[in-house]
PDB file of N, CA and C in Angstrom:
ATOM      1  N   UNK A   1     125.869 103.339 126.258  1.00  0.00           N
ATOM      2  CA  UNK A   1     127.018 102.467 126.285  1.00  0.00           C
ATOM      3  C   UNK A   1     126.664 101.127 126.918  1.00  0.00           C
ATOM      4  N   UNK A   2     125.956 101.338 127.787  1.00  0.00           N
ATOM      5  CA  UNK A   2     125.752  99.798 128.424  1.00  0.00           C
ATOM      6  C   UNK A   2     124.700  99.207 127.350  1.00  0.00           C
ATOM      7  N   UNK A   3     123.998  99.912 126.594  1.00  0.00           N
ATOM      8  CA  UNK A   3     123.136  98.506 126.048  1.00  0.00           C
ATOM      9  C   UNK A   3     123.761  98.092 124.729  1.00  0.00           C
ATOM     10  N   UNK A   4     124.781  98.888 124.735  1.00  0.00           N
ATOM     11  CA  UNK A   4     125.986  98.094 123.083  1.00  0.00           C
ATOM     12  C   UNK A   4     126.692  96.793 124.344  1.00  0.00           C
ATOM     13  N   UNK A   5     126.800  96.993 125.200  1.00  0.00           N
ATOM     14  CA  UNK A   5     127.064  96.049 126.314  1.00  0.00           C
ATOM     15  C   UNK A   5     126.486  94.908 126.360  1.00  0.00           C
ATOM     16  N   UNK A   6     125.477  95.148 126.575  1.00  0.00           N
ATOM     17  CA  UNK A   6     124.642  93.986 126.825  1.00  0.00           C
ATOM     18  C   UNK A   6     124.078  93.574 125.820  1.00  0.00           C
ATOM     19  N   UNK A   7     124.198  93.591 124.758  1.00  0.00           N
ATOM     20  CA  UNK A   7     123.583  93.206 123.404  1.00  0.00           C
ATOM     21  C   UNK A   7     124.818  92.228 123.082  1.00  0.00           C
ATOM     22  N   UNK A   8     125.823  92.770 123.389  1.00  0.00           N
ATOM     23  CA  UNK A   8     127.094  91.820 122.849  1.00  0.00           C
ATOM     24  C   UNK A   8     127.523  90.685 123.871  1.00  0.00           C
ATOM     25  N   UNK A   9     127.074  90.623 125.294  1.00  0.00           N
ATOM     26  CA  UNK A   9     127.209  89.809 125.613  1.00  0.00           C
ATOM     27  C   UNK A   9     125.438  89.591 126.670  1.00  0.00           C
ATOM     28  N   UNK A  10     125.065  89.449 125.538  1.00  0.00           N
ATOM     29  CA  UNK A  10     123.610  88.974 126.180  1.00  0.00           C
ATOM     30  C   UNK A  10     123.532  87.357 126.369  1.00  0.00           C
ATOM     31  N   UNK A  11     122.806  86.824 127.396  1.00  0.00           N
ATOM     32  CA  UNK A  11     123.374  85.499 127.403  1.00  0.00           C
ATOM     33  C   UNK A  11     121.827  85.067 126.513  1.00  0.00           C
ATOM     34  N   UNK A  12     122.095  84.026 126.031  1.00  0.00           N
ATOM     35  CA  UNK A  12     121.535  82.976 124.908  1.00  0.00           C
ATOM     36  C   UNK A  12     120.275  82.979 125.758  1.00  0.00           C
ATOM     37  N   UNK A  13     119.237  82.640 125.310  1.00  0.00           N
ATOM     38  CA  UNK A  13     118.075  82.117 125.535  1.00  0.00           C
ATOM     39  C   UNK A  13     118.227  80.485 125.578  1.00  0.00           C
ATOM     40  N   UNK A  14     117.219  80.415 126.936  1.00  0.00           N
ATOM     41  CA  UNK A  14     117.141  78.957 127.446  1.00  0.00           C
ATOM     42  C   UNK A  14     115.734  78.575 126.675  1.00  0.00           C
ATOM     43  N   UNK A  15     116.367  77.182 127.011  1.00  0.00           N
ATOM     44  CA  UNK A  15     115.239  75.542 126.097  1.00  0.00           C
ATOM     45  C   UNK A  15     114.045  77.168 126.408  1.00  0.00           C
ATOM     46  N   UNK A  16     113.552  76.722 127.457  1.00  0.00           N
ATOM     47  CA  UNK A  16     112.179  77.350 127.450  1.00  0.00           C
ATOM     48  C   UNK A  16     111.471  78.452 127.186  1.00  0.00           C
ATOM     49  N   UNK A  17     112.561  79.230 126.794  1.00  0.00           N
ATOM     50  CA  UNK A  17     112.470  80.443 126.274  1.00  0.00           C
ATOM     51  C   UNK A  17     112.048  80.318 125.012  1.00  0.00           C
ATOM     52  N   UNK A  18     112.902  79.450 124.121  1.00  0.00           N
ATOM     53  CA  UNK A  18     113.185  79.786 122.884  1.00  0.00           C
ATOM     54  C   UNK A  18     111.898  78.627 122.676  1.00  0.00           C
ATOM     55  N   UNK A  19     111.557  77.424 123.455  1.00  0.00           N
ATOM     56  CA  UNK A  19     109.732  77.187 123.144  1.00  0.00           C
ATOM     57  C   UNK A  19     108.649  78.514 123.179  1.00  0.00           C
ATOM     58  N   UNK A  20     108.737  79.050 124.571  1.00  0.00           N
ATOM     59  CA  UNK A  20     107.989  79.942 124.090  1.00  0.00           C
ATOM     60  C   UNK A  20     107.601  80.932 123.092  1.00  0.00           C
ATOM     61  N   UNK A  21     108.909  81.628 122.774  1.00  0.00           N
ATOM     62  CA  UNK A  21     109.495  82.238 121.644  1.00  0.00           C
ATOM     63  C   UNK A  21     108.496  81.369 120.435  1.00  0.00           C
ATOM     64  N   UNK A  22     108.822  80.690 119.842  1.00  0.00           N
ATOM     65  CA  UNK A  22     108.289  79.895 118.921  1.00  0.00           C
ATOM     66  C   UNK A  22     106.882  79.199 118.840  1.00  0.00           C
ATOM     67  N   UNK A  23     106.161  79.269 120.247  1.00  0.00           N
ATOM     68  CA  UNK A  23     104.650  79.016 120.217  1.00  0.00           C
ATOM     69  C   UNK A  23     103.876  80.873 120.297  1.00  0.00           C
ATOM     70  N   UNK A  24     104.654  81.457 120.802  1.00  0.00           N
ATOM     71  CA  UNK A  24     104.010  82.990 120.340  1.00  0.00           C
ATOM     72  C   UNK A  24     104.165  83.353 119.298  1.00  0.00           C
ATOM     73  N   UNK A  25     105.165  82.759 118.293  1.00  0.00           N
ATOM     74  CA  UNK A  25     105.057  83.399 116.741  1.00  0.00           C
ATOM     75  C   UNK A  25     103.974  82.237 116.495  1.00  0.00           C
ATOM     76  N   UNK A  26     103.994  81.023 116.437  1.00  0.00           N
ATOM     77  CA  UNK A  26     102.758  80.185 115.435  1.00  0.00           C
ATOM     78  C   UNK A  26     101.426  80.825 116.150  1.00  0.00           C
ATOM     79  N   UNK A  27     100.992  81.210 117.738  1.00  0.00           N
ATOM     80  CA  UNK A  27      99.699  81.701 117.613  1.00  0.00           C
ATOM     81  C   UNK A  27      99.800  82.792 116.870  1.00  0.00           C
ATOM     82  N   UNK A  28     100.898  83.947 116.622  1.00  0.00           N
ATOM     83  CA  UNK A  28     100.789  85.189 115.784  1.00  0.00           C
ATOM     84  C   UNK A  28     100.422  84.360 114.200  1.00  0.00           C
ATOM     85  N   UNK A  29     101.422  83.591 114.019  1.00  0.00           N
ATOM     86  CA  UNK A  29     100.698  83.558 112.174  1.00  0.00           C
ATOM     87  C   UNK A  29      99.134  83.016 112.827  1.00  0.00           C
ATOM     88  N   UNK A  30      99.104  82.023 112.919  1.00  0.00           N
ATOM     89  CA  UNK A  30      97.620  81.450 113.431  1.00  0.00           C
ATOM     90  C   UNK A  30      96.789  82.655 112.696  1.00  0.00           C
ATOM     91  N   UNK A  31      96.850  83.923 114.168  1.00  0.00           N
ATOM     92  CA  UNK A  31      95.780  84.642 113.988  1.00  0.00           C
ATOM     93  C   UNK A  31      95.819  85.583 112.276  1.00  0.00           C
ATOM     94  N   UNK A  32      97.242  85.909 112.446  1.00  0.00           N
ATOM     95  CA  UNK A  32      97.349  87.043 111.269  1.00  0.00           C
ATOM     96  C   UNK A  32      96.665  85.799 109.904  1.00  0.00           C
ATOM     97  N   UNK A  33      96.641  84.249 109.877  1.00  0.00           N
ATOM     98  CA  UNK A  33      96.031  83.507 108.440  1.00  0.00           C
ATOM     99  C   UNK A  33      94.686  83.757 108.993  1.00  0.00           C
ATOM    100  N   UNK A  34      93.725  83.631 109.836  1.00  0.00           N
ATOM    101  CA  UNK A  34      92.748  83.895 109.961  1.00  0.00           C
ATOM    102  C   UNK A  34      92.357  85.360 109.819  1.00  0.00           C
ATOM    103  N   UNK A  35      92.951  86.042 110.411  1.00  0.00           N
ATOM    104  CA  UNK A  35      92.363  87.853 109.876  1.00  0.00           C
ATOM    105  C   UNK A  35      92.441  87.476 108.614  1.00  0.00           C
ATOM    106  N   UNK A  36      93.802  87.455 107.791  1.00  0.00           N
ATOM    107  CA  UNK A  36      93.633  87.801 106.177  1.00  0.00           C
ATOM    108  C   UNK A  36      92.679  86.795 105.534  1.00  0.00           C
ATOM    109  N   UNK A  37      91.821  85.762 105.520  1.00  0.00           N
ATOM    110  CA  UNK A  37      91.221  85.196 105.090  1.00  0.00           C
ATOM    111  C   UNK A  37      89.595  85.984 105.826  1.00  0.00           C
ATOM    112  N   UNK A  38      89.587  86.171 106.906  1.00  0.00           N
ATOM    113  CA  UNK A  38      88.424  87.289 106.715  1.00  0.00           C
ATOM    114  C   UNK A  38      88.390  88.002 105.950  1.00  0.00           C
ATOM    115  N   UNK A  39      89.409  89.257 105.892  1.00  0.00           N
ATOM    116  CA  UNK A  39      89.931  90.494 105.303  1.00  0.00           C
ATOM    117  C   UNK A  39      89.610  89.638 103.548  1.00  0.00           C
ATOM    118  N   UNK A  40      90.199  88.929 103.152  1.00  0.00           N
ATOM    119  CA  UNK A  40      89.886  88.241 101.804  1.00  0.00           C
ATOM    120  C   UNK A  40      88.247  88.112 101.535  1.00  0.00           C
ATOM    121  N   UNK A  41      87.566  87.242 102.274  1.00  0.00           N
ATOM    122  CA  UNK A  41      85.976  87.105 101.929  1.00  0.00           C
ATOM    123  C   UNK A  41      85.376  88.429 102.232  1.00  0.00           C
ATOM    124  N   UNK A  42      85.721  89.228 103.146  1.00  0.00           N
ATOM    125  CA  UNK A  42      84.943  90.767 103.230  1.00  0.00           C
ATOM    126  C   UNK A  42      85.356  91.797 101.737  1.00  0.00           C
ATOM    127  N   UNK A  43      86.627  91.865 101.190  1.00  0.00           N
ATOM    128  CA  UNK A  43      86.987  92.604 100.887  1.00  0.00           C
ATOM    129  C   UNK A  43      86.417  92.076  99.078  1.00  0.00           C
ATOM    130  N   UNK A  44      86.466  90.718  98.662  1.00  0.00           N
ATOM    131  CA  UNK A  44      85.649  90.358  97.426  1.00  0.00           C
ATOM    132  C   UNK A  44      84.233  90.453  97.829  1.00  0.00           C
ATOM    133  N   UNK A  45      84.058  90.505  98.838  1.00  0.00           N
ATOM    134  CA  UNK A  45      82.048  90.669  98.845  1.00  0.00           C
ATOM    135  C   UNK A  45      81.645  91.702  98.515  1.00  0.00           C
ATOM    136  N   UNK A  46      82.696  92.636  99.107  1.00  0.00           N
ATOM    137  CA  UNK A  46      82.457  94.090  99.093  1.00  0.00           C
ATOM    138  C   UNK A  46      82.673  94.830  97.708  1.00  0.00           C
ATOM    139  N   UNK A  47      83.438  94.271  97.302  1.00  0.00           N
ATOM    140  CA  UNK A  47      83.560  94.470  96.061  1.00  0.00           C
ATOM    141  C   UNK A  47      83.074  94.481  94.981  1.00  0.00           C
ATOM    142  N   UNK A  48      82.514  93.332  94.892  1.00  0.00           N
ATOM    143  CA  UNK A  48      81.243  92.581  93.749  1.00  0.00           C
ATOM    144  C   UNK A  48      79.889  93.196  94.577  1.00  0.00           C
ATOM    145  N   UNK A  49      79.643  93.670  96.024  1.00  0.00           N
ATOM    146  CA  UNK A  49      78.313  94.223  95.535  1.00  0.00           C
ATOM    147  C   UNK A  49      78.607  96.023  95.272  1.00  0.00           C
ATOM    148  N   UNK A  50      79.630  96.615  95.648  1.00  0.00           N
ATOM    149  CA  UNK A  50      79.558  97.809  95.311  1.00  0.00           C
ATOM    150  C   UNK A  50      79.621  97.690  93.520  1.00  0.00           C
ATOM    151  N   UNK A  51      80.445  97.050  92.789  1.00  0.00           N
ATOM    152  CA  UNK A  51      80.271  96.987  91.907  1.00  0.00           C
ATOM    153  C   UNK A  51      79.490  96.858  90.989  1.00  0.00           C
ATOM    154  N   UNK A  52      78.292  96.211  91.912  1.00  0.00           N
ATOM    155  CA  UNK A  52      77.070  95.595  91.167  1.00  0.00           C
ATOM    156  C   UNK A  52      76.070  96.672  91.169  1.00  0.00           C
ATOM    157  N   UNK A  53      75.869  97.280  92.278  1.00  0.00           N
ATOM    158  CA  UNK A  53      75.196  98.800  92.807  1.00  0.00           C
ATOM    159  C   UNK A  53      75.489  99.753  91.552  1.00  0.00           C
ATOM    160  N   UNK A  54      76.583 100.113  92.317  1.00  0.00           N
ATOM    161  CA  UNK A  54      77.281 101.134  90.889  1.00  0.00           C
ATOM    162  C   UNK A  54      76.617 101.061  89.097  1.00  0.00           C
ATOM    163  N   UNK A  55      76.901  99.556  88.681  1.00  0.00           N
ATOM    164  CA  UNK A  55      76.414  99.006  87.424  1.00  0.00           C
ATOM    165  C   UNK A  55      75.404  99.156  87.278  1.00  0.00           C
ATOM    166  N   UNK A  56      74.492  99.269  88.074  1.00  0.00           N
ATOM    167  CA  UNK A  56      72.670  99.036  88.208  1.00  0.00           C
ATOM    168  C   UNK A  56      72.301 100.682  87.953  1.00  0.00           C
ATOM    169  N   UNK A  57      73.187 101.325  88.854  1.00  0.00           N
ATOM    170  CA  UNK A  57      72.785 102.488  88.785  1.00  0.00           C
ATOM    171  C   UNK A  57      73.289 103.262  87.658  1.00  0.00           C
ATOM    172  N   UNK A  58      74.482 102.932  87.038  1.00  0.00           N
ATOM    173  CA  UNK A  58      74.948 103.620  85.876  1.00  0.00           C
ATOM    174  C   UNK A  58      74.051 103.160  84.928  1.00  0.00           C
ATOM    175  N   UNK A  59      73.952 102.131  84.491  1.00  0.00           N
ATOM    176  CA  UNK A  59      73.081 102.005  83.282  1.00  0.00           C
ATOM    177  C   UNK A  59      71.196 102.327  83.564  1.00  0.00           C
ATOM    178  N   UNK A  60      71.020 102.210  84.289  1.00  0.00           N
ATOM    179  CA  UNK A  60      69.505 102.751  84.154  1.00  0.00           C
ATOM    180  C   UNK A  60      69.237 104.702  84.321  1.00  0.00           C
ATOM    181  N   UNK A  61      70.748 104.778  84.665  1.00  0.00           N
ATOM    182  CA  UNK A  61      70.628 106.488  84.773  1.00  0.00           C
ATOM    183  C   UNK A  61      70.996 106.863  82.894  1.00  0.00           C
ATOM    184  N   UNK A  62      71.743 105.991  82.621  1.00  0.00           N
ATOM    185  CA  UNK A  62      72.210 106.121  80.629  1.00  0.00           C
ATOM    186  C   UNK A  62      71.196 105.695  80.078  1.00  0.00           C
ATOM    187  N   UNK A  63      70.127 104.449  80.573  1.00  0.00           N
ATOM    188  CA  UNK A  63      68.770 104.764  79.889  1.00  0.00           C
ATOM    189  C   UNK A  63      68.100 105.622  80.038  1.00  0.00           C
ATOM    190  N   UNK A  64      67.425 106.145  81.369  1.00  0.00           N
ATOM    191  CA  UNK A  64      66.485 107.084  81.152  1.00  0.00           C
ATOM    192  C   UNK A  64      67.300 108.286  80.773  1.00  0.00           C
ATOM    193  N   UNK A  65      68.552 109.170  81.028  1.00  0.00           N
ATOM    194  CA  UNK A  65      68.768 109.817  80.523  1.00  0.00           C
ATOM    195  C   UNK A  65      69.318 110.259  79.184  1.00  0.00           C
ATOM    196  N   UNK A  66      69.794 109.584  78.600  1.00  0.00           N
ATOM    197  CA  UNK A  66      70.601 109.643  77.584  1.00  0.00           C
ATOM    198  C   UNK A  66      70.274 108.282  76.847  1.00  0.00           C
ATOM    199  N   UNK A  67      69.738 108.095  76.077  1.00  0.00           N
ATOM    200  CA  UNK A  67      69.311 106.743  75.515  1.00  0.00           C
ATOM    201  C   UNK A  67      69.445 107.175  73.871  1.00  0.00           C
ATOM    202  N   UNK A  68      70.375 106.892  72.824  1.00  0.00           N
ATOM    203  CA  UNK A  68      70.633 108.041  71.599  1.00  0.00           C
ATOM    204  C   UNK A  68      69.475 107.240  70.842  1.00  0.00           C
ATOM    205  N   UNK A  69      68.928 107.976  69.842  1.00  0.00           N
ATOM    206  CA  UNK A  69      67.869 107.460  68.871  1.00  0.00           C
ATOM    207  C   UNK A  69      68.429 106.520  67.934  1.00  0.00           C
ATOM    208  N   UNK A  70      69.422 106.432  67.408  1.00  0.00           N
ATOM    209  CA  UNK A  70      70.080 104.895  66.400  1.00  0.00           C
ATOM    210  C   UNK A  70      70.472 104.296  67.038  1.00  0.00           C
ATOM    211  N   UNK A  71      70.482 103.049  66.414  1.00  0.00           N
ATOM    212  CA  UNK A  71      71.272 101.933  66.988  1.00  0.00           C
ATOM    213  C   UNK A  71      72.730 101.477  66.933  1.00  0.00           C
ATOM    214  N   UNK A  72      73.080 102.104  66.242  1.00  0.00           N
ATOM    215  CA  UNK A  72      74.524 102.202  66.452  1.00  0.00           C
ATOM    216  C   UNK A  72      75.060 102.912  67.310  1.00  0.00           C
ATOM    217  N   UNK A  73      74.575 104.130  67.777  1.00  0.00           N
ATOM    218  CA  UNK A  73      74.942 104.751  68.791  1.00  0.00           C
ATOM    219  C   UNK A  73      74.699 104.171  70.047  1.00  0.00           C
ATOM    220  N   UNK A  74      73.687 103.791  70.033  1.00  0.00           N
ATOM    221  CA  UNK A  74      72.986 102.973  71.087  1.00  0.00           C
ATOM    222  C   UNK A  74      73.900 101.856  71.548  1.00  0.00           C
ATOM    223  N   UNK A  75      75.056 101.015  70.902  1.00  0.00           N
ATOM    224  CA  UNK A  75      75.775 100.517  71.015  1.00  0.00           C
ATOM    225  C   UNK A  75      76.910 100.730  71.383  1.00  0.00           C
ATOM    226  N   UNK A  76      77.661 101.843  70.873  1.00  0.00           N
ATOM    227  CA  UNK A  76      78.591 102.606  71.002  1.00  0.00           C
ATOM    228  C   UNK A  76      78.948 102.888  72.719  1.00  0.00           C
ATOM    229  N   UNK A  77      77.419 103.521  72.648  1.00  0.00           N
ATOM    230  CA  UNK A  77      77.679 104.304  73.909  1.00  0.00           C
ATOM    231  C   UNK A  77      77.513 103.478  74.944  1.00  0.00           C
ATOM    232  N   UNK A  78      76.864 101.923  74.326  1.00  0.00           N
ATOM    233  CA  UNK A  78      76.450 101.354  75.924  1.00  0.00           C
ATOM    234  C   UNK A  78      77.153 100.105  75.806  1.00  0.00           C
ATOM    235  N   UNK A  79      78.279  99.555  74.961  1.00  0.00           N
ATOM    236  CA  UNK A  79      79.539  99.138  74.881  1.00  0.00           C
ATOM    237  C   UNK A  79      80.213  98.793  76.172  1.00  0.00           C
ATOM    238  N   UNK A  80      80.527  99.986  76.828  1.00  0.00           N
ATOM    239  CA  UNK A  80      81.608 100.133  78.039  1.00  0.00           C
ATOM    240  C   UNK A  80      80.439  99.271  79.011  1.00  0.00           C
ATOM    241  N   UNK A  81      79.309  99.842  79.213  1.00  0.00           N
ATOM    242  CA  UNK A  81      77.926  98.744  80.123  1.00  0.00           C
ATOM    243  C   UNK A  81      78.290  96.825  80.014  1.00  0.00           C
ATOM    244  N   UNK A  82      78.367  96.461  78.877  1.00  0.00           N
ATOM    245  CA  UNK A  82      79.485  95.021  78.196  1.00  0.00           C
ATOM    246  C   UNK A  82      80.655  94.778  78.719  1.00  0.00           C
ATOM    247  N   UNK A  83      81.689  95.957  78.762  1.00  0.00           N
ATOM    248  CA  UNK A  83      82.847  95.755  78.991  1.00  0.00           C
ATOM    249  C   UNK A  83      82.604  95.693  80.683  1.00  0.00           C
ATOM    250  N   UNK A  84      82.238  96.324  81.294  1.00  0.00           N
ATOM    251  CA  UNK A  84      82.082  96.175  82.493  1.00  0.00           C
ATOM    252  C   UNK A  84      82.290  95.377  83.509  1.00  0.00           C
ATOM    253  N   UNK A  85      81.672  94.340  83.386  1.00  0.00           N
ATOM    254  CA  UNK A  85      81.402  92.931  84.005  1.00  0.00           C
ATOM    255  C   UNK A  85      82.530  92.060  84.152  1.00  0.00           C
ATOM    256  N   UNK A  86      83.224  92.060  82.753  1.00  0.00           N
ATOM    257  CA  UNK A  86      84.199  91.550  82.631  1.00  0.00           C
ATOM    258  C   UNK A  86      85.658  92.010  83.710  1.00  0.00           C
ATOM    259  N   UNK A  87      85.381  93.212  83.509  1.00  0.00           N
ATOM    260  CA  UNK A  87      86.778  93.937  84.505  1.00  0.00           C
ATOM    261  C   UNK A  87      86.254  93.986  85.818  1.00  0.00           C
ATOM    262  N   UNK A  88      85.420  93.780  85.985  1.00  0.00           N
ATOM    263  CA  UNK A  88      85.049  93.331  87.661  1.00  0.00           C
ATOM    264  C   UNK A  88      85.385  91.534  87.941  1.00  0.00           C
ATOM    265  N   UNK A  89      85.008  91.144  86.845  1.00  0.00           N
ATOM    266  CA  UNK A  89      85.495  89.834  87.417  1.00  0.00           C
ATOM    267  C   UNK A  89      86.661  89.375  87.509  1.00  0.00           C
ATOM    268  N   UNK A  90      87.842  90.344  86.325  1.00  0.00           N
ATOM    269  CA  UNK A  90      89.429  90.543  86.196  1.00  0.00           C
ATOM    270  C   UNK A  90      89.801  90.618  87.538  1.00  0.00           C
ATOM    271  N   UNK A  91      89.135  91.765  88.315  1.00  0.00           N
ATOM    272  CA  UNK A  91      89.735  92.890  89.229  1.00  0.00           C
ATOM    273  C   UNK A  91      89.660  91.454  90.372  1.00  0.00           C
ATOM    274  N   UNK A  92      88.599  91.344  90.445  1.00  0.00           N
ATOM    275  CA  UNK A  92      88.101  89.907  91.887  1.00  0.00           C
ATOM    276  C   UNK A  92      89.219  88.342  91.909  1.00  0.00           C
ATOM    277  N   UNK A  93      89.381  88.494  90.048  1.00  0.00           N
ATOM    278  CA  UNK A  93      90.147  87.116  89.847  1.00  0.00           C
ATOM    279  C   UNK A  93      91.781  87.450  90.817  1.00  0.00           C
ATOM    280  N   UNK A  94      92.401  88.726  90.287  1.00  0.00           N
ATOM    281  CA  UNK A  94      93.821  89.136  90.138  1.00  0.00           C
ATOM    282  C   UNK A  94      93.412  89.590  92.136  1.00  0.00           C
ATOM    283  N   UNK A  95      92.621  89.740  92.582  1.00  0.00           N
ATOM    284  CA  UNK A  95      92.667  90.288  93.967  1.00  0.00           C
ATOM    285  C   UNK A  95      92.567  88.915  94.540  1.00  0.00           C
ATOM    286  N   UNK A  96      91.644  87.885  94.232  1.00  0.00           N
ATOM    287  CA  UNK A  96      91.324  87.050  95.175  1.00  0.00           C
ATOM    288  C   UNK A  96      93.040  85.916  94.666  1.00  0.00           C
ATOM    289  N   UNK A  97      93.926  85.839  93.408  1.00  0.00           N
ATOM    290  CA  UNK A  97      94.938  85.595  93.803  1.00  0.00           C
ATOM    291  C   UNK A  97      95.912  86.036  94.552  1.00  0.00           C
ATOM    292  N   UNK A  98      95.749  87.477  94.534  1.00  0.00           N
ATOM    293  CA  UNK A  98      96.914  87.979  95.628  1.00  0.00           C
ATOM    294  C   UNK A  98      96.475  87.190  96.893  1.00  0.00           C
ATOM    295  N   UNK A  99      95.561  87.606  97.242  1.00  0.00           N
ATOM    296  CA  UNK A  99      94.998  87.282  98.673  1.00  0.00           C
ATOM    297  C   UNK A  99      95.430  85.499  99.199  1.00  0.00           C
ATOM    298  N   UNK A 100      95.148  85.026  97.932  1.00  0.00           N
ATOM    299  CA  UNK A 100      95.187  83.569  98.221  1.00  0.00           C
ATOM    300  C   UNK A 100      97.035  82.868  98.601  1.00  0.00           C
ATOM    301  N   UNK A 101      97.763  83.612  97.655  1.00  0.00           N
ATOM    302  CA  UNK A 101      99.289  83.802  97.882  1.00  0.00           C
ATOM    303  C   UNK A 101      99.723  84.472  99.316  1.00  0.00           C
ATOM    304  N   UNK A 102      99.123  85.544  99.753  1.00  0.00           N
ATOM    305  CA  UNK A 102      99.263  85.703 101.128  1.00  0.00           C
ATOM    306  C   UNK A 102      99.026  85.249 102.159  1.00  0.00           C
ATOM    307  N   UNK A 103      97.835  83.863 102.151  1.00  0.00           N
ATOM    308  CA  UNK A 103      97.482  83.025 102.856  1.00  0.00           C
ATOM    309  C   UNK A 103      98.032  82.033 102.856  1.00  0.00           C
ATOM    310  N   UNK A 104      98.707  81.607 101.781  1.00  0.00           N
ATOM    311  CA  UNK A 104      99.278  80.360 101.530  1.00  0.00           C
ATOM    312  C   UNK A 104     100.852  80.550 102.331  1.00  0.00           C
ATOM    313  N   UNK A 105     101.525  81.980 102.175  1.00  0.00           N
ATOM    314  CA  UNK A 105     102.569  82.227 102.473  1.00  0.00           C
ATOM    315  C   UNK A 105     102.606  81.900 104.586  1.00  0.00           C
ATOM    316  N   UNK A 106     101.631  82.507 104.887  1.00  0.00           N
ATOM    317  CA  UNK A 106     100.746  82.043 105.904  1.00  0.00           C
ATOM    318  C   UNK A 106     101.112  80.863 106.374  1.00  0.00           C
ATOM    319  N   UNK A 107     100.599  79.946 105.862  1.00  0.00           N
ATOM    320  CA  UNK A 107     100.652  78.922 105.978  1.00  0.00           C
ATOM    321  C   UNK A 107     101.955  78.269 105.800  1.00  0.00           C
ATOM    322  N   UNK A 108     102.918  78.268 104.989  1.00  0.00           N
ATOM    323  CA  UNK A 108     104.331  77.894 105.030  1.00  0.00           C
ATOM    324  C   UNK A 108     105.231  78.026 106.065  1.00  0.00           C
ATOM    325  N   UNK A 109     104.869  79.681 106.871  1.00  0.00           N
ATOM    326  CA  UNK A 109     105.947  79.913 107.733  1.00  0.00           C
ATOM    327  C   UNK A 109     105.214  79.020 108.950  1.00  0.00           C
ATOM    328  N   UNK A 110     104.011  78.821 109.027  1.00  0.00           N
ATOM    329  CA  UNK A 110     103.225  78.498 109.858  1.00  0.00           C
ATOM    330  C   UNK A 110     103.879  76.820 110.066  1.00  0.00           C
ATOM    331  N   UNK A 111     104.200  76.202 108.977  1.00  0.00           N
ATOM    332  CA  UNK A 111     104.303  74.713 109.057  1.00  0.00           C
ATOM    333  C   UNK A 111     105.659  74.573 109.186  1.00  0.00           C
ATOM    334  N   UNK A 112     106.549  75.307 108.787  1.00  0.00           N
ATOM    335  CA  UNK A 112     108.067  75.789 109.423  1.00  0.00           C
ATOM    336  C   UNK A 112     108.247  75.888 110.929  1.00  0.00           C
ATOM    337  N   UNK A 113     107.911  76.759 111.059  1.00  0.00           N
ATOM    338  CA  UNK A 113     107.602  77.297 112.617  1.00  0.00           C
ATOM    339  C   UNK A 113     107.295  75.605 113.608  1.00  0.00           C
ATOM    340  N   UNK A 114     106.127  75.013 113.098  1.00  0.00           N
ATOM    341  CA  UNK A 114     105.917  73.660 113.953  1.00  0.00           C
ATOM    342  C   UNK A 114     106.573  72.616 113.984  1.00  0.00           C
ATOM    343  N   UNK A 115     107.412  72.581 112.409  1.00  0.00           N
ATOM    344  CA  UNK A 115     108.448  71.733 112.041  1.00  0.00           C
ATOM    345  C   UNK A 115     109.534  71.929 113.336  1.00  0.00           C
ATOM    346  N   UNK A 116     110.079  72.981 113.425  1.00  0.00           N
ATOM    347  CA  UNK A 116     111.312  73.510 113.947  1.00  0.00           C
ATOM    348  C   UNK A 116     111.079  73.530 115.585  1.00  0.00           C
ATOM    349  N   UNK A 117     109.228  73.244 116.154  1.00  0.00           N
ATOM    350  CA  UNK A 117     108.996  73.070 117.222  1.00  0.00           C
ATOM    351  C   UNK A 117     109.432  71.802 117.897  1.00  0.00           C
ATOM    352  N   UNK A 118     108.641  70.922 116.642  1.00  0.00           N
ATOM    353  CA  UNK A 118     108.509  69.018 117.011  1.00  0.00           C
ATOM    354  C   UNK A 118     109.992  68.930 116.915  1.00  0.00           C
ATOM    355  N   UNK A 119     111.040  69.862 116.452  1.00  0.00           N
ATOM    356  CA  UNK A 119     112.357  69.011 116.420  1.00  0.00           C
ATOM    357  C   UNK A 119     112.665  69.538 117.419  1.00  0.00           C
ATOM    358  N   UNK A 120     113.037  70.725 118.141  1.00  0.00           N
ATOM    359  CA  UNK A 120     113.063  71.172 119.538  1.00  0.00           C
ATOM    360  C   UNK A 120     112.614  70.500 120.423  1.00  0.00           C
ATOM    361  N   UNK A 121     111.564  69.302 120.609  1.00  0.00           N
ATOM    362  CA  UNK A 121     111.290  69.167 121.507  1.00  0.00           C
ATOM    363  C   UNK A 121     111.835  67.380 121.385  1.00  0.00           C
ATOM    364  N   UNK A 122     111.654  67.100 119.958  1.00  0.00           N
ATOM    365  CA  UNK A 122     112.503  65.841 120.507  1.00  0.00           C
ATOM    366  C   UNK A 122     113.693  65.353 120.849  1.00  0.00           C
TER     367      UNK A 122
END
């Protein structure tokens, strides 16, 4: 009962509060645009070389093992080896836009946040 109390008549936050308030959220975005722009260059690096590993190793295991005697088959089967490359660079394009939209978003509340500082303080 008392904290439906004091919630309803909580008194307002002072000037200096509500600065502080507002320089602890811009160092929070601060840091959270810098993690996700790590998290972004680790997570496409990581990506394109597991991918590249993987590729290296699938197709030289479909040559020496399985390599079909025509050439049409030979195509057939090593087709998807072609297609490959391409959907890794899909996967990196469509990831490294998300990523880039989450940074940018980042950055908006970030320039909000300082906007709404410099007018607080003048």
């Amino acid at each position: 009962m008392g904290n439906v109390v004091a919630r309803i008549w909580s008194p307002k936050r002072s000037f200096r509060d509500h600065l502080e308030h507002l320089e602890q959220e811009i160092r929070r975005l601060e840091s959270a645009q810098q993690r996700s722009a790590i998290i972004r260059r680790q997570l496409i690096s990581s990506i394109i070389l597991w991918s590249s590993v993987l590729y290296i190793f699938s197709f030289t295991s479909f040559i020496l093992i399985f390599l079909p005697a025509g050439w049409v088959e030979r195509f057939l089967y090593g087709s998807p080896f072609l297609l490959i490359p391409f959907l890794i660079l899909l996967l990196n394009k469509y990831l490294n836009l998300f990523l880039e939209r989450r940074y940018q978003n980042y950055g908006v509340k970030l320039n909000e946040l300082k906007e709404e500082e410099a007018q607080d303080v003048k």
